[in-house]
Protein backbone atom coordinates (compact mmCIF):
# COMPACT_ATOMS: atom_id res chain seq x y z
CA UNK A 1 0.00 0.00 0.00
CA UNK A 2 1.16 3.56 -0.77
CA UNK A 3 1.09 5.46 2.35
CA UNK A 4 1.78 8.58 0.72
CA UNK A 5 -1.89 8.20 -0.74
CA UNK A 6 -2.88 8.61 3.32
CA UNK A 7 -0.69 10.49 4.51
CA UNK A 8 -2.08 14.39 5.96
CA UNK A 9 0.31 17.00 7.21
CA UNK A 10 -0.68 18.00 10.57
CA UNK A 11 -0.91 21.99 11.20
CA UNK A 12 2.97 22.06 12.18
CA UNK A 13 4.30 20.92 9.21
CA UNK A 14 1.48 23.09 7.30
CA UNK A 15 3.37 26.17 8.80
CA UNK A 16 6.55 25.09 7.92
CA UNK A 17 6.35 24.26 4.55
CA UNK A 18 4.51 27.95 3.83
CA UNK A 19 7.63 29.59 5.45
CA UNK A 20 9.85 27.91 3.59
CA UNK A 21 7.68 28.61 0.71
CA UNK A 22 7.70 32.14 1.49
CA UNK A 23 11.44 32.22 1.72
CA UNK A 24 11.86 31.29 -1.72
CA UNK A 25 13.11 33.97 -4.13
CA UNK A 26 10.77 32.88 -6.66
CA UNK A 27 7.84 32.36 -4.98
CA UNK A 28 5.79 36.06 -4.68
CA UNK A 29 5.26 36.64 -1.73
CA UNK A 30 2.35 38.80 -2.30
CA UNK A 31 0.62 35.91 -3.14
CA UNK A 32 0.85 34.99 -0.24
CA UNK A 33 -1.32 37.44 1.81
CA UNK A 34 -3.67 38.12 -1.37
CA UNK A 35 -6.65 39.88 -0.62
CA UNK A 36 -4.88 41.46 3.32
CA UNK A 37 -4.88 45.02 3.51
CA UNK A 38 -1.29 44.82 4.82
CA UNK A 39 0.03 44.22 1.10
CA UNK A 40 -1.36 47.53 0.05
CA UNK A 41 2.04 48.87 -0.34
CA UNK A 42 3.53 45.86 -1.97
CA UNK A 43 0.98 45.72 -4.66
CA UNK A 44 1.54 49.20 -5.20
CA UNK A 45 5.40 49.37 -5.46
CA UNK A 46 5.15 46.32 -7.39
CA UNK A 47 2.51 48.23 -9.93
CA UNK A 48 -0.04 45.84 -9.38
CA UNK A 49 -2.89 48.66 -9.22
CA UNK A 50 -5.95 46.35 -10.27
CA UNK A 51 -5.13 44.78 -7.01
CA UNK A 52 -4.45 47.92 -5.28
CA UNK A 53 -7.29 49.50 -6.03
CA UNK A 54 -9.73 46.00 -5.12
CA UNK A 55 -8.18 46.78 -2.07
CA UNK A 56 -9.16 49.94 -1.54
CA UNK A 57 -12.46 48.69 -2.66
CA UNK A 58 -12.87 45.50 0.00
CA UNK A 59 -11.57 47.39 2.95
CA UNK A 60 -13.38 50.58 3.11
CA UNK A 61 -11.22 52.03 6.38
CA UNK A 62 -8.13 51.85 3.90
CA UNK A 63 -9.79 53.94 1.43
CA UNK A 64 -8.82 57.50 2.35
CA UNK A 65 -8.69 60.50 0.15
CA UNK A 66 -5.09 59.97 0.68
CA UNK A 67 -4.62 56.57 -0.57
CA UNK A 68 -6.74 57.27 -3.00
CA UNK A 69 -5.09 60.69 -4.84
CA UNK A 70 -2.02 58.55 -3.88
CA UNK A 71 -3.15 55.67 -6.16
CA UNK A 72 -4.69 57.40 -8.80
CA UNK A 73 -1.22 59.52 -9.34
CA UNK A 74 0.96 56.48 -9.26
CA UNK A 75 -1.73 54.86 -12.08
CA UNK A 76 -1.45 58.55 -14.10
CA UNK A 77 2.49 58.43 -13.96
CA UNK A 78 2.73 54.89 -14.98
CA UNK A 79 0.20 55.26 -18.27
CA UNK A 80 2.59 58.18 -19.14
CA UNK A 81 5.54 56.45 -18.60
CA UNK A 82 4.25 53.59 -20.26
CA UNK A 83 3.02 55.76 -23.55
CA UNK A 84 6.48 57.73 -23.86
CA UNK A 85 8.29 54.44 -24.15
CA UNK A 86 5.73 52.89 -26.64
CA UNK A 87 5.28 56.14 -28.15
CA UNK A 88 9.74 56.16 -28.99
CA UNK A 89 9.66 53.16 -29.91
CA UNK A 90 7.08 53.69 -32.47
CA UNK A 91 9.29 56.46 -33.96
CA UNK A 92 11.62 54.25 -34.35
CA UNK A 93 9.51 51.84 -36.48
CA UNK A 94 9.56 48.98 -33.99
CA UNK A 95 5.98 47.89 -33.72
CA UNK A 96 6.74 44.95 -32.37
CA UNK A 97 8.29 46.32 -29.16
CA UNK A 98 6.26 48.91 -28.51
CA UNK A 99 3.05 45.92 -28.36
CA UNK A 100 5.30 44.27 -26.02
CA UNK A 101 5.82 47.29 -23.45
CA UNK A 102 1.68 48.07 -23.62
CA UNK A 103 0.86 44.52 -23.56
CA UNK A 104 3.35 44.06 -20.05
CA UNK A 105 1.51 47.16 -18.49
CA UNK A 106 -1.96 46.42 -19.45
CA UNK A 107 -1.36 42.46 -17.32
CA UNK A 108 -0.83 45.61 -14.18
CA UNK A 109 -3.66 47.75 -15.69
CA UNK A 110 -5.90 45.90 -18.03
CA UNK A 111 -8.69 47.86 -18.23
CA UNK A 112 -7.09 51.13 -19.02
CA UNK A 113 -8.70 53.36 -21.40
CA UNK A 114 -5.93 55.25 -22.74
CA UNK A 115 -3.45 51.92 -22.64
CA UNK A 116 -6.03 49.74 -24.53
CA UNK A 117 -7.07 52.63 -27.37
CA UNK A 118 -3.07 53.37 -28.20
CA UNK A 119 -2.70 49.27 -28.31
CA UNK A 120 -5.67 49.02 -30.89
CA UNK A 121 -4.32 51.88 -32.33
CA UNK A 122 -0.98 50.51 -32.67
CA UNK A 123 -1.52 47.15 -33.80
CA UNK A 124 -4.15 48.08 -36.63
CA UNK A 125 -1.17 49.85 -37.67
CA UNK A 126 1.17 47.11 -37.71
CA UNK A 127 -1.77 44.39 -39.03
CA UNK A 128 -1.40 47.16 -41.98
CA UNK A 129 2.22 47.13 -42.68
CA UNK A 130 2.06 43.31 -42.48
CA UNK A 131 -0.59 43.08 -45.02
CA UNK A 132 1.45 45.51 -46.72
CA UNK A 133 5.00 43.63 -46.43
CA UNK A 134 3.12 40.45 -47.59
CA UNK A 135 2.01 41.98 -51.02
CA UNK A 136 5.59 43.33 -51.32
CA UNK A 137 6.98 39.81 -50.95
CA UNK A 138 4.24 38.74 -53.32
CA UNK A 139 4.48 40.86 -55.91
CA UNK A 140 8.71 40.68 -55.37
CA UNK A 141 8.89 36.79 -56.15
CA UNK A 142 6.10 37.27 -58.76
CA UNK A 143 8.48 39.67 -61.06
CA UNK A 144 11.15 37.30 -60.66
CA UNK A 145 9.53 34.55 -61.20
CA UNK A 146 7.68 36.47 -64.67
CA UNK A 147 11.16 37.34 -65.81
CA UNK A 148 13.18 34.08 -65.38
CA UNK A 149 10.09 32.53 -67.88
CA UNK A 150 10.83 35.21 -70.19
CA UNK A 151 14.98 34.77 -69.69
CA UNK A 152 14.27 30.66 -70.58
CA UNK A 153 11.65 31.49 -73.57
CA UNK A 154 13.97 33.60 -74.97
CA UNK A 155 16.61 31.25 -74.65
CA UNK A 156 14.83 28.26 -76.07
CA UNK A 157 15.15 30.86 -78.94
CA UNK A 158 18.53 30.64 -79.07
CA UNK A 159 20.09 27.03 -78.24
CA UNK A 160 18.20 24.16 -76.48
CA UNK A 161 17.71 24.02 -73.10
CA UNK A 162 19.77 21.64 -70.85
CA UNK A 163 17.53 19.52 -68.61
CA UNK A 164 18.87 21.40 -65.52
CA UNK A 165 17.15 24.73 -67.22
CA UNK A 166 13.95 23.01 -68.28
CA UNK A 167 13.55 21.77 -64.86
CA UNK A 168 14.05 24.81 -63.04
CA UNK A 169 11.22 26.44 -65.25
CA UNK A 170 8.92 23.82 -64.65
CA UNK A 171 9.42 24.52 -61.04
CA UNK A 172 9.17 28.19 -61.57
CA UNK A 173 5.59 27.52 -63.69
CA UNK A 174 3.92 25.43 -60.94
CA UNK A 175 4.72 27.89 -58.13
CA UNK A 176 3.67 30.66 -60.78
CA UNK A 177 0.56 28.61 -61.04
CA UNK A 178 0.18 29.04 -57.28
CA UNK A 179 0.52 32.32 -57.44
CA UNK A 180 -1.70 33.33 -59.96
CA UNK A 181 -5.05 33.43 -57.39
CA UNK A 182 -2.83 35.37 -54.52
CA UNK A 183 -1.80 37.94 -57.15
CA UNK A 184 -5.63 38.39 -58.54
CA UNK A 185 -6.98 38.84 -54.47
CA UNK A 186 -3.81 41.43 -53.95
CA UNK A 187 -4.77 43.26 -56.53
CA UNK A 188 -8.62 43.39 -55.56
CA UNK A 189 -7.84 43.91 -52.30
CA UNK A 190 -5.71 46.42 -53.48
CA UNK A 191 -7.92 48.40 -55.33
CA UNK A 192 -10.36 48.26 -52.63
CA UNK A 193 -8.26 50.17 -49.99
CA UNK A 194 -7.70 52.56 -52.96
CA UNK A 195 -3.61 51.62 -53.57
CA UNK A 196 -4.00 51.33 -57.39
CA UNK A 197 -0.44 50.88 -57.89
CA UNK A 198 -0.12 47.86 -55.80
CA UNK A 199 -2.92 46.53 -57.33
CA UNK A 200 -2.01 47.56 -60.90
CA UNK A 201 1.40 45.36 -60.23
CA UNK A 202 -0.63 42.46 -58.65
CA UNK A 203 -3.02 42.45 -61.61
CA UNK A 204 -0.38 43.31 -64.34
CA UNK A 205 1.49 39.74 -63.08
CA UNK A 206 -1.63 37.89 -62.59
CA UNK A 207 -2.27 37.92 -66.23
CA UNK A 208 1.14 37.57 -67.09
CA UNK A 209 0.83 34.46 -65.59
CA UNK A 210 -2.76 33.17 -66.59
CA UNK A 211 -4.99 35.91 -68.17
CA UNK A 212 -8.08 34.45 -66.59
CA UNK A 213 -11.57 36.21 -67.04
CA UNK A 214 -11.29 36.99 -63.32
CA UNK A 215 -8.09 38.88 -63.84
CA UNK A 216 -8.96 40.33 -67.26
CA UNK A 217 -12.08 41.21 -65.57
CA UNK A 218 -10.24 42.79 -62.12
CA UNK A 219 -8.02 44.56 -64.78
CA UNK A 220 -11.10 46.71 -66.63
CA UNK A 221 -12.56 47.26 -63.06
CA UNK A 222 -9.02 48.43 -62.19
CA UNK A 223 -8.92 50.54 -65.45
CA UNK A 224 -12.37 52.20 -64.75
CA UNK A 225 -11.28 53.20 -61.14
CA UNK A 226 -8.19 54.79 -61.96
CA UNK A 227 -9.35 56.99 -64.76
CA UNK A 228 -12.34 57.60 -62.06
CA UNK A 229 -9.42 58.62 -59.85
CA UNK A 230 -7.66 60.66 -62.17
CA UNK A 231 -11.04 62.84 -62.77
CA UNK A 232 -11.13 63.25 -59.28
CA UNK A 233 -7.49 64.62 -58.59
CA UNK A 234 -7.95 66.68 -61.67
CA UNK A 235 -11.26 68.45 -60.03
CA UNK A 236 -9.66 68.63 -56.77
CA UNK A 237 -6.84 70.42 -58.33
CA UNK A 238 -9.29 72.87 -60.44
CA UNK A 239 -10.97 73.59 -57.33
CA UNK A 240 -7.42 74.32 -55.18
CA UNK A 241 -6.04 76.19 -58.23
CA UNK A 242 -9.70 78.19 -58.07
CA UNK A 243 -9.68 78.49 -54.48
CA UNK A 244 -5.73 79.67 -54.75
CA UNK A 245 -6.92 82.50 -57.29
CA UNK A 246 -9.51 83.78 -55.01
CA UNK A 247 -7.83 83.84 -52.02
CA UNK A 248 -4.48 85.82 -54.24
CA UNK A 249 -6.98 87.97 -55.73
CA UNK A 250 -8.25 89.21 -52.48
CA UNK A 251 -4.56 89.74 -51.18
CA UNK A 252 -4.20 91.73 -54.08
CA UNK A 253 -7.59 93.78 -53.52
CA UNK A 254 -6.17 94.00 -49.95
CA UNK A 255 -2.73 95.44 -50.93
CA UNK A 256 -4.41 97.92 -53.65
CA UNK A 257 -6.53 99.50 -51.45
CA UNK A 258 -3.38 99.95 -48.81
CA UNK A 259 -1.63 101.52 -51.20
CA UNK A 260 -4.57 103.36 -53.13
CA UNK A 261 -5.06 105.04 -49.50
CA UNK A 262 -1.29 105.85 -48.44
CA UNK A 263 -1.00 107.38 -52.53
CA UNK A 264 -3.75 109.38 -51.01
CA UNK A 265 -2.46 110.40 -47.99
CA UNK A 266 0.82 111.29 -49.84
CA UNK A 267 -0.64 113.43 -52.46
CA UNK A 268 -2.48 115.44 -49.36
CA UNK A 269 1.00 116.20 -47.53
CA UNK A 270 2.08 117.18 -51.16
CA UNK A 271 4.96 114.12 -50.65
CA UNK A 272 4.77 113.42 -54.72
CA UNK A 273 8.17 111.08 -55.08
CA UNK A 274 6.87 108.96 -51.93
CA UNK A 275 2.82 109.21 -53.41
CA UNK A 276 4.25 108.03 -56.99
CA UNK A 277 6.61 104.98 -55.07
CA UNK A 278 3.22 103.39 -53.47
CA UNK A 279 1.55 103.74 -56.41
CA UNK A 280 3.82 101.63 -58.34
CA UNK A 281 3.61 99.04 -55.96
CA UNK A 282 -0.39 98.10 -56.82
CA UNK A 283 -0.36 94.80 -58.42
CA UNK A 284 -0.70 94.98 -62.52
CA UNK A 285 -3.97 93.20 -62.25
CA UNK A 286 -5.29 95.80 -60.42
CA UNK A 287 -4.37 98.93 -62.52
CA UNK A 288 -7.55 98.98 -64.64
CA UNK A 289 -10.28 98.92 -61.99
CA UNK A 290 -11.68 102.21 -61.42
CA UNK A 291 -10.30 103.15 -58.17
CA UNK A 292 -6.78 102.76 -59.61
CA UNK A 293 -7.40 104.53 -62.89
CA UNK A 294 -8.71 107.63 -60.77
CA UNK A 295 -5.84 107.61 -58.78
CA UNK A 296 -3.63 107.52 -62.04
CA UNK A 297 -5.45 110.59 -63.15
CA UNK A 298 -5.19 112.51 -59.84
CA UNK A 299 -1.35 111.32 -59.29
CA UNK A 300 -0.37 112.62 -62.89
CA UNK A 301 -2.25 115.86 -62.22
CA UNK A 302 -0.96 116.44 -59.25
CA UNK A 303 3.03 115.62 -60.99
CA UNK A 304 2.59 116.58 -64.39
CA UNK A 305 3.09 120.49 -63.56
CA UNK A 306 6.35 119.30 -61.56
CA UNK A 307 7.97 117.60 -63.55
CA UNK A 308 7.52 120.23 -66.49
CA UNK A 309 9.12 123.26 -64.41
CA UNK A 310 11.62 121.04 -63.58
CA UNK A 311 12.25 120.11 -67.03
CA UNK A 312 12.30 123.62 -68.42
CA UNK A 313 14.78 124.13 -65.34
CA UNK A 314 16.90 121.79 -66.36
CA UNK A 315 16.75 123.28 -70.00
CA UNK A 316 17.93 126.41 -68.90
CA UNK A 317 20.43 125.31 -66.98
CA UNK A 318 21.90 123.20 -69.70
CA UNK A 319 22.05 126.19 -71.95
CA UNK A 320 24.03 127.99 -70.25
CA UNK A 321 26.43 125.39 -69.91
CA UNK A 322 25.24 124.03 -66.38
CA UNK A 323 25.18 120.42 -67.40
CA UNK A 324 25.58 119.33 -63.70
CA UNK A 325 22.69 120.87 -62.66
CA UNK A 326 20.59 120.34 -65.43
CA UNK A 327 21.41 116.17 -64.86
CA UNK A 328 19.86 116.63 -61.25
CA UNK A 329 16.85 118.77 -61.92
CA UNK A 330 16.16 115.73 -64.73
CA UNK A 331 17.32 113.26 -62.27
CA UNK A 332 14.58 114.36 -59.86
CA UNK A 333 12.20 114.93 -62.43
CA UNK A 334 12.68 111.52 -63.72
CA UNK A 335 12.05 110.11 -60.73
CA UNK A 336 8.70 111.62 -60.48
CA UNK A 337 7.84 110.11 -64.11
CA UNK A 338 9.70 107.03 -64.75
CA UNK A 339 8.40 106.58 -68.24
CA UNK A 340 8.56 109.94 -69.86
CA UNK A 341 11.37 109.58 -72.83
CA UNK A 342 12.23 113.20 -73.00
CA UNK A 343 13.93 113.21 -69.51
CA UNK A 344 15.29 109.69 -70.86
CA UNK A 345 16.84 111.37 -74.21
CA UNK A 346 17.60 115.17 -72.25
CA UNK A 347 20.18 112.85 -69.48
CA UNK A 348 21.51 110.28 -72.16
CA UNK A 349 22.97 113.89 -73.94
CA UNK A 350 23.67 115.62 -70.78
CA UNK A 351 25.69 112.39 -69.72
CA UNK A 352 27.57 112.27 -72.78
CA UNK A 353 28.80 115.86 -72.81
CA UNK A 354 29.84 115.27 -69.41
CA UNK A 355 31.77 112.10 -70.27
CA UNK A 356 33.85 114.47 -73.28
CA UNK A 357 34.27 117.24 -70.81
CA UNK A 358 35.96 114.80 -68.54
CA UNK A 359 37.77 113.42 -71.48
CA UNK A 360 39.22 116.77 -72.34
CA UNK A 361 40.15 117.74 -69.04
CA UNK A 362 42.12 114.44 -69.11
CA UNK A 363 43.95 115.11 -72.13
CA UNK A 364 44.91 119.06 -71.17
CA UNK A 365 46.68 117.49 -68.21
């Protein structure tokens, strides 16, 4: 008989097989006293706040606004710690890791709101590049496989195949062959999250494999959708290029009647040169509404009689031989009327008799 099947510890040996249990480094000890409100600390320090907080919850005397704030700031620290490290590590591309330090501190808070919706988050995102890394592979060993047929057709064109050649396309056919349904969901898949390249290249190798009705079929659909698409982005950018011109055409309204009103305010303090310098600022677009045109007309009345006394100034001056002066009554006359040829021609002459003074003075000495 097995006494071992009858055998009952009595209470001493009860006690001292949980404190030798206890002592063990890998036993927790928390465990242990589950549930006591004397592990309230532990199962904080340790991050255990479910447990903490069923604590609070069972023994009402420890639930004090203290513990409490207490609790609920150690939880708020350790989501934000927890969400910086998953948050860097998700700049860095690793998916994979960043799961692993939200799935370690949602086993201490599971039912964490802001934990939980950054995990979703996170791993529809990486369900996504999967998907996505898949169709690369996919459509990767597709091409290759596409272009080593063409490589051995071509070369059947040129000498006859060895049997180690003919082999290895007979291999590359039936996995082509096992391919070809793969390809034709990529590419409808594809076009369904709206990635018509992908699913152009999916397509484009599906027939190149086995132009099936399904694929010649997914290839019109494909066809349809992207001049579809192409209509659309060509609206859109009507409507941004229209909504650009509006929004630059009001700047320019803006700007015109700025300047429309500081020409004014020029003219009024008799300040011509500064009233004719905001004036040429108004955009050319502008110059033909009305407002500008009057302000044309009211500039070059107010300049006109200017710039002729300070023409015939300069013409007097000139004649009797004071070509200096004559240069900077044109000078400032030009300046007042930019366009006007006859200051143009009167300096061009004034400069040149200036340059053959200077040359004669030159040669005397």
């Amino acid at each position: 008989m097995n006494t071992l099947q009858h055998w009952r510890p009595d209470l001493t040996t009860a006690l001292l097989l949980l404190s030798l249990l206890a002592g063990c480094s890998h036993i927790e000890t928390i465990r242990l006293g589950e549930g006591q409100p004397e592990d309230l600390n532990a199962l904080t320090e340790s991050r255990q706040y479910e447990r903490a907080e069923q604590l609070l919850n069972d023994f009402p005397y420890l639930d004090t606004p203290g513990q409490r704030e207490n609790l609920h700031e150690r939880i708020a620290e350790y989501e934000q710690a927890t969400l910086a490290e998953a948050k860097a590590l998700e700049s860095g591309d690793d998916l994979y890791n960043a799961l692993g330090v939200l799935d370690k501190a949602l086993t201490n808070l599971p039912h964490s709101s802001v934990l939980n919706d950054y995990r979703r988050t996170l791993a529809s995102k990486r369900d996504a590049r999967l998907r996505d890394n898949q169709r690369r592979k996919l459509v990767s060993r597709a091409e290759y496989i596409v272009q080593q047929q063409i490589i051995y057709e071509e070369q059947q064109k040129l000498e006859s195949p060895g049997l180690g050649n003919r082999w290895a396309y007979t291999l590359y056919q039936q996995e082509a062959a096992g391919m070809a349904d793969d390809l034709l969901q990529c590419g409808r898949e594809s076009m369904h999250a709206d990635d018509l390249v992908t699913a152009g290249k999916c397509l484009k190798l599906a027939s190149a494999i086995d132009a099936t009705p399904a694929v010649q079929s997914a290839l019109a659909s494909l066809a349809e959708k992207q001049e579809s698409h192409r209509d659309t982005q060509e609206k859109k950018a009507h409507i941004k290029q229209v909504r650009k011109e509006k929004k630059l055409a009001i700047t320019r309204r803006n700007k015109t009647q700025e300047l429309l009103a500081k020409t004014g305010q020029e003219l009024e303090a008799n300040n011509l040169l500064a009233a004719r310098n905001n004036f040429s600022e108004i955009p050319a677009r502008e110059r033909n509404t009305q407002a500008v045109v009057e302000m044309q007309a009211r500039l070059d009345q107010a300049i006109g009689p200017v710039v002729k006394e300070l023409l015939d100034k300069g013409d007097r001056q000139y004649r009797t031989d004071r070509v200096d002066r004559a240069i900077n009554s044109w000078s400032i006359a030009q300046e007042l009327d930019p366009e006007n040829t006859g200051i143009k021609e009167r300096l061009e002459r004034a400069n040149k008799v200036l340059a053959r003074l200077e040359e004669l003075k030159s040669k005397q000495q």
